[in-house]
C-alpha atoms as a PDB file:
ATOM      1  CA  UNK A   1      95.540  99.432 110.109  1.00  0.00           C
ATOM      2  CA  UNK A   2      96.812 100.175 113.728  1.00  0.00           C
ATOM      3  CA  UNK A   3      99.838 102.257 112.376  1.00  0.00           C
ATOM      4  CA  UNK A   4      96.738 104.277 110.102  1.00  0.00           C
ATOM      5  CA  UNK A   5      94.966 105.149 113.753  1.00  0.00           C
ATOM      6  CA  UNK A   6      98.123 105.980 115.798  1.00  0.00           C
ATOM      7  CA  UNK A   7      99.283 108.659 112.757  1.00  0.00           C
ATOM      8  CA  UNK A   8      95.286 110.082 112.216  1.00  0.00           C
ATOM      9  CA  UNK A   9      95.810 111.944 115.541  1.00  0.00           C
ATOM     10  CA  UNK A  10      98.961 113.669 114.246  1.00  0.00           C
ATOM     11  CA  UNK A  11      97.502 114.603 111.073  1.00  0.00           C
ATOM     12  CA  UNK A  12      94.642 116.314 112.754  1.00  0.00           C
ATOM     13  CA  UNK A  13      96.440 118.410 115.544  1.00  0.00           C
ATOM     14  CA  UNK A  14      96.155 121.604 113.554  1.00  0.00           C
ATOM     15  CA  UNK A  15      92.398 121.099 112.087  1.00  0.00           C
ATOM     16  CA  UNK A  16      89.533 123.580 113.625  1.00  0.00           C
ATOM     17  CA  UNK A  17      87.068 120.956 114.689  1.00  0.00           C
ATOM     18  CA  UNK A  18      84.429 122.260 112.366  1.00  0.00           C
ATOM     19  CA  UNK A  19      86.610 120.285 109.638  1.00  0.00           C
ATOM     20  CA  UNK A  20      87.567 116.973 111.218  1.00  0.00           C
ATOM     21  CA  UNK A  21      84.450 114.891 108.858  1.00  0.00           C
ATOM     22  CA  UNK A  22      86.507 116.873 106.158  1.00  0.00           C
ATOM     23  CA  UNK A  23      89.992 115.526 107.244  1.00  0.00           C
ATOM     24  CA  UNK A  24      89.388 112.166 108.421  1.00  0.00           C
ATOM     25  CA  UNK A  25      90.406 109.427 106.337  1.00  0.00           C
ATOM     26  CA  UNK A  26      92.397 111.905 103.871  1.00  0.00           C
ATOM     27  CA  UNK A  27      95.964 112.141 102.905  1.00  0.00           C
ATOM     28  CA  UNK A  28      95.425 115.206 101.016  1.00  0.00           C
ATOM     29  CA  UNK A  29      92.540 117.971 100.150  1.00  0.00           C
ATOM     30  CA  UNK A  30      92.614 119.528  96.827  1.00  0.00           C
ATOM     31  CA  UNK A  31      92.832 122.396  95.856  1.00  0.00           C
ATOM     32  CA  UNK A  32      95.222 123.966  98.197  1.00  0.00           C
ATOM     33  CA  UNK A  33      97.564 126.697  98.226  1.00  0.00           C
ATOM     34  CA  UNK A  34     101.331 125.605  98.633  1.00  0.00           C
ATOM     35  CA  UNK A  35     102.332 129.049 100.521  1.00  0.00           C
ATOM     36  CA  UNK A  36      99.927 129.023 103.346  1.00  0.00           C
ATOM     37  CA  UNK A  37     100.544 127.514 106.522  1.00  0.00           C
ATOM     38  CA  UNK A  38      97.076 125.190 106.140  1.00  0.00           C
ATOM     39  CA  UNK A  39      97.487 123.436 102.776  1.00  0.00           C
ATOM     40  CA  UNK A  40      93.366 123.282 103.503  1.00  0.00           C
ATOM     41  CA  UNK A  41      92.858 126.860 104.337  1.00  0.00           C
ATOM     42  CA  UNK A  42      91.103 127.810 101.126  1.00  0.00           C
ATOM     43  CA  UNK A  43      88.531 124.803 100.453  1.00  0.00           C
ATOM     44  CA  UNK A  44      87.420 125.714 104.197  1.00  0.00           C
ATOM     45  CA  UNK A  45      87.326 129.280 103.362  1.00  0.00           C
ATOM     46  CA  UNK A  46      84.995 128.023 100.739  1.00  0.00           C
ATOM     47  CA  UNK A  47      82.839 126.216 102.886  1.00  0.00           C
ATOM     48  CA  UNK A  48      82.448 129.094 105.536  1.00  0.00           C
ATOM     49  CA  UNK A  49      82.386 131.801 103.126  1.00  0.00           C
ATOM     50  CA  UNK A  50      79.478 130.095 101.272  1.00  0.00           C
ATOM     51  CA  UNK A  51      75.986 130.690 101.406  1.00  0.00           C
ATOM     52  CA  UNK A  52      74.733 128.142  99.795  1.00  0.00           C
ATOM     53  CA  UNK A  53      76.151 123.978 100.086  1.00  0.00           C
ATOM     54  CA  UNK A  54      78.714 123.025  97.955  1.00  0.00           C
ATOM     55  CA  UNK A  55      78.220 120.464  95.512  1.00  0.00           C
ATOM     56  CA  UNK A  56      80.241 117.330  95.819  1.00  0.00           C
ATOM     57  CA  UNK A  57      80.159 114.800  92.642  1.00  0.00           C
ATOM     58  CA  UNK A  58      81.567 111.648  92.473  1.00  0.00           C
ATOM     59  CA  UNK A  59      81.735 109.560  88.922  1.00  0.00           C
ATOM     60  CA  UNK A  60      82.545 105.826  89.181  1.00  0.00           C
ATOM     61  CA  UNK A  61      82.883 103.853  85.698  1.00  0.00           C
ATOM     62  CA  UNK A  62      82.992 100.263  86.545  1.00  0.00           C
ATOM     63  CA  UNK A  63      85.058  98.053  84.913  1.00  0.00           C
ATOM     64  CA  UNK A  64      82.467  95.145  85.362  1.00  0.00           C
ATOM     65  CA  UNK A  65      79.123  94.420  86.257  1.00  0.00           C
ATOM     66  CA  UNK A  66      79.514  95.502  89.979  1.00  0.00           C
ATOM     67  CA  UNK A  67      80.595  98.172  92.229  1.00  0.00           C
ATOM     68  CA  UNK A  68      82.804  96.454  94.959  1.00  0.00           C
ATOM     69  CA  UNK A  69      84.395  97.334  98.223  1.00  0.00           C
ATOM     70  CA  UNK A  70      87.149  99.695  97.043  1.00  0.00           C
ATOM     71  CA  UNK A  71      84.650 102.168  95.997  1.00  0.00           C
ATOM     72  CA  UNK A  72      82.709 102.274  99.543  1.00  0.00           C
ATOM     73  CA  UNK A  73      86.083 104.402 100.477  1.00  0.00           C
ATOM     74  CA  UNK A  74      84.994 107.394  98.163  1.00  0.00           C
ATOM     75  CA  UNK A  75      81.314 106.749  98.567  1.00  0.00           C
ATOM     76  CA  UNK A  76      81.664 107.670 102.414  1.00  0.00           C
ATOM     77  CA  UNK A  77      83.633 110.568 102.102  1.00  0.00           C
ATOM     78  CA  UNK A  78      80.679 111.561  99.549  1.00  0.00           C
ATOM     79  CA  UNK A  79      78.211 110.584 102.488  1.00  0.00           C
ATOM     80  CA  UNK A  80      80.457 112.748 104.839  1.00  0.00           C
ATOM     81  CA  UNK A  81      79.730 115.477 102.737  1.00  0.00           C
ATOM     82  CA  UNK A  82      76.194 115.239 102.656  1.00  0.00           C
ATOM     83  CA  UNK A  83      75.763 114.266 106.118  1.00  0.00           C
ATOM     84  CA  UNK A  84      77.333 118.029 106.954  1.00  0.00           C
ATOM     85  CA  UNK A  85      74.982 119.566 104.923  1.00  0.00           C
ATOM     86  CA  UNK A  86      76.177 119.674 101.098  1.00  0.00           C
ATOM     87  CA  UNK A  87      75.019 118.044  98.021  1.00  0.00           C
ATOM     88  CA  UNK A  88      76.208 114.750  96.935  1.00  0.00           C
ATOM     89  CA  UNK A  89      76.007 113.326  93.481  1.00  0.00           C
ATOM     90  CA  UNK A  90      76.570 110.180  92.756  1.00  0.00           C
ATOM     91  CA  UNK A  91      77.242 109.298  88.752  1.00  0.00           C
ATOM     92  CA  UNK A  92      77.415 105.593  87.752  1.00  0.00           C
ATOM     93  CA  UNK A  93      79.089 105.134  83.870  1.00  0.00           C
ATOM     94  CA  UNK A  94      77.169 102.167  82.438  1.00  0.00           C
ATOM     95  CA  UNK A  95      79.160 102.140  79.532  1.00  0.00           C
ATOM     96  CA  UNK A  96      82.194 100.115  80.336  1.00  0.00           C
ATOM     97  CA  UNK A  97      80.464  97.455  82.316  1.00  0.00           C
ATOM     98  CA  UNK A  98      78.053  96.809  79.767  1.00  0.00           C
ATOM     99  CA  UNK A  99      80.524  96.178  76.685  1.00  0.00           C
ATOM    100  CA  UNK A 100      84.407  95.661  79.199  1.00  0.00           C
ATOM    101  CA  UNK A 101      87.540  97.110  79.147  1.00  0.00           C
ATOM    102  CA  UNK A 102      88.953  97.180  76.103  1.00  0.00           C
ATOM    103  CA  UNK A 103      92.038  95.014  75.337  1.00  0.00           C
END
């Protein structure tokens, strides 16, 4: 976890501070455009070209009868998202929890 800290810093050199709740915690934003300079540069166009919130969803089929901790890592970028101002949606597949995976 330490070495995950001391390289965050790096990462984040060349993000305008409006973005860091975007950036932090992420490897890599899709989509992107290979060319530019920013990989980022046109999902934060998006954002500041917008006029209305974007709308972030997030669909989680569990494989059992309960969510556990490996999908809090998605649900608080989702949070991050709304917390700046943008829709969140949250979908929960009942589905495969009810009847399993299949063998």
């Amino acid at each position: 976890m330490a070495a995950d800290q001391s390289l965050e810093p790096q990462l984040l050199k060349n993000v305008s501070s409006p973005f860091l709740w975007l950036h932090r915690g992420t490897h890599e934003i899709f989509p992107h455009q290979p060319e530019s300079q920013n990989p980022d540069e046109s999902l934060e166009q998006r954002i500041l070209k917008s006029d209305r919130p974007l709308r972030i969803k997030l669909g989680i089929d569990p494989t059992g009868s309960e969510i556990h901790l490996g999908h809090s890592i998605v649900i608080r970028k989702l949070r991050a998202f709304q917390d700046a101002g943008h829709t969140a949606i949250l979908l929960i597949g009942d589905f495969t929890a009810r009847i399993g995976d299949p063998p």
